[in-house]
Protein backbone atom coordinates (compact mmCIF):
# COMPACT_ATOMS: atom_id res chain seq x y z
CA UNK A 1 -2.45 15.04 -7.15
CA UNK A 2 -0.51 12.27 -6.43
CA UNK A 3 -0.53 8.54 -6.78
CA UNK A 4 0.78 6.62 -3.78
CA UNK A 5 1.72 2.54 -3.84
CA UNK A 6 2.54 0.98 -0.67
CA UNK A 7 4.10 -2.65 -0.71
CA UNK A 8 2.98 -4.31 2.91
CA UNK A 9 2.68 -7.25 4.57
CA UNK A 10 -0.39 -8.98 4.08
CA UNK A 11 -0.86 -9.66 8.07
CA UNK A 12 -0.82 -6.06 8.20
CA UNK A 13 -3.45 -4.81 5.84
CA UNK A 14 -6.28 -5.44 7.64
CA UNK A 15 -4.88 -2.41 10.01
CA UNK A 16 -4.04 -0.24 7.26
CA UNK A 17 -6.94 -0.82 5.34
CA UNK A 18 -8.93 0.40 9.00
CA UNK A 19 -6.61 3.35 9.35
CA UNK A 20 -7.07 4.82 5.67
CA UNK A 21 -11.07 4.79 6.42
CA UNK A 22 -10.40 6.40 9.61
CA UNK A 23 -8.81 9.17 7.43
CA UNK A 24 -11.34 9.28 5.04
CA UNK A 25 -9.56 7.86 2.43
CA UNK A 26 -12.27 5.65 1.57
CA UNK A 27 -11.47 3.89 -2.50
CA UNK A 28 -8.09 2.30 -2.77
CA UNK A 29 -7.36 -0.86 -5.01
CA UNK A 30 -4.76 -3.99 -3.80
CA UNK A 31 -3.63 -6.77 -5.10
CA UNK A 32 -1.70 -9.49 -3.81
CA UNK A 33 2.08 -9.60 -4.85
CA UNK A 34 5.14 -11.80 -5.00
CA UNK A 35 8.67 -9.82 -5.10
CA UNK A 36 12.53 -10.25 -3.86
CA UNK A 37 13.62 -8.20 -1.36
CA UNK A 38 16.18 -8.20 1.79
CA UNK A 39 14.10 -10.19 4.05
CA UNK A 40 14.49 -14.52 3.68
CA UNK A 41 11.41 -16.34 4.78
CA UNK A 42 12.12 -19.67 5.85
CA UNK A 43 9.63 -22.68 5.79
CA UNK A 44 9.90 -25.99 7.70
CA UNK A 45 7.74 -28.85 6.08
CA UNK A 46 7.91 -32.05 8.10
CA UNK A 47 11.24 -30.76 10.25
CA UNK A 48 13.40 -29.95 7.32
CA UNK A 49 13.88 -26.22 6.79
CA UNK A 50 14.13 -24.30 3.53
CA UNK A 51 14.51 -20.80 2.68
CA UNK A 52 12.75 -19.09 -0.40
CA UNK A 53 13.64 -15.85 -2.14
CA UNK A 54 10.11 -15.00 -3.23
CA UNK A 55 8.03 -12.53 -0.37
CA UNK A 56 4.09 -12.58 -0.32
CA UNK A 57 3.16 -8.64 0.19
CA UNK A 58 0.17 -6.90 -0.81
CA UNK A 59 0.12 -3.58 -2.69
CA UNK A 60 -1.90 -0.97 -2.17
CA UNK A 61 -2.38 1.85 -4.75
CA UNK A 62 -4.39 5.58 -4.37
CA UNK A 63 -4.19 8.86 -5.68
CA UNK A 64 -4.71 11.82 -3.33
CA UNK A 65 -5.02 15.31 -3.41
CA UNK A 66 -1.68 17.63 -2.52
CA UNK A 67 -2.94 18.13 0.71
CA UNK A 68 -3.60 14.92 1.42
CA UNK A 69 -0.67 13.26 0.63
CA UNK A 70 1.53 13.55 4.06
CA UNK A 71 -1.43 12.47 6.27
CA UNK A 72 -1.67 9.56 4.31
CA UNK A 73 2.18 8.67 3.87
CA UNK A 74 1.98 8.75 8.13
CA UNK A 75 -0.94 6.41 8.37
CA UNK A 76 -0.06 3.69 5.95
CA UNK A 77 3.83 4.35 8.00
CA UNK A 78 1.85 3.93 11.03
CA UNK A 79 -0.20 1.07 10.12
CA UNK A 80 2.12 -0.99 8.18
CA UNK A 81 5.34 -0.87 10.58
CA UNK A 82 6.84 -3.63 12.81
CA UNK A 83 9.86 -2.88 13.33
CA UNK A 84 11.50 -5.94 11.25
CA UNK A 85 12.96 -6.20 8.20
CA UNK A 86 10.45 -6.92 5.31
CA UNK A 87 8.27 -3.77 6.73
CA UNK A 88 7.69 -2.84 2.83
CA UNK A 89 7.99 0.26 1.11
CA UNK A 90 5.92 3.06 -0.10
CA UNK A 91 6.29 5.43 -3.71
CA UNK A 92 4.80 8.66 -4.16
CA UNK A 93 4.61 10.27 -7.93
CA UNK A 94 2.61 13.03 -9.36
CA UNK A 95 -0.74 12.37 -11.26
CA UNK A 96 -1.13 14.89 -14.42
CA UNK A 97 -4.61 14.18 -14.49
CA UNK A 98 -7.56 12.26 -13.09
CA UNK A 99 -11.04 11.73 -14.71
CA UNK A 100 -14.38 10.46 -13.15
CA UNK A 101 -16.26 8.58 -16.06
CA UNK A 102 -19.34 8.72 -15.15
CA UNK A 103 -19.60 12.41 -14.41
CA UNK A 104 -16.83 13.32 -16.61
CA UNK A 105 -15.46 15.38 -13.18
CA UNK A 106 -11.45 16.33 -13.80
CA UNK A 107 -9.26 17.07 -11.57
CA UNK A 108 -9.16 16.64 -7.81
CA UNK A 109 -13.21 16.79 -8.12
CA UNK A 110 -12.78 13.12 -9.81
CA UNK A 111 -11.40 12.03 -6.72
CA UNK A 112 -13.98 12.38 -3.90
């Protein structure tokens, strides 16, 4: 198993979120972030403009199955990209374990 967190932007989640169900990958949790990264967002309040380190994403985090985990690399790639700087990023690491609670289900079963 493995866990996968992408870091997006948040106009684009609405299509990822859509192209994950499409794939069956149907429980995922998100929250909304703040980071630093290479990409300057600049703001103009009453015609004077300002730049600001700090870049609103939203992160998405899942765990996966083996066999699942290139499919779903390709549509969050697919779904996320613009072609501009400030695209985000995604992480892939292994998952020892997994548990459902309420069934006590281990394993990949936990997962479905």
């Amino acid at each position: 198993m493995k866990k996968i967190e992408a870091i997006i932007r948040k106009s684009r989640f609405d299509e990822v979120k859509k192209a994950l169900h499409e794939t069956e990958v149907n429980f995922f949790s998100y929250w909304d972030v703040t980071g630093v990264g290479n990409e300057k967002q600049g703001h103009v309040y009453r015609g004077v403009s300002y730049s600001t380190s700090d870049i609103q994403r939203r992160k998405i985090s899942l765990v996966v199955s083996d066999h699942n985990v290139e499919s779903t690399v390709e549509t969050i790639l697919k779904a996320a990209h613009t072609g501009s700087v400030g695209d985000g990023k995604i992480f892939v690491t292994p998952v020892d374990e997994a548990y459902r609670i309420r069934t006590k289900e281990k394993g990949t079963d936990s997962l479905s």
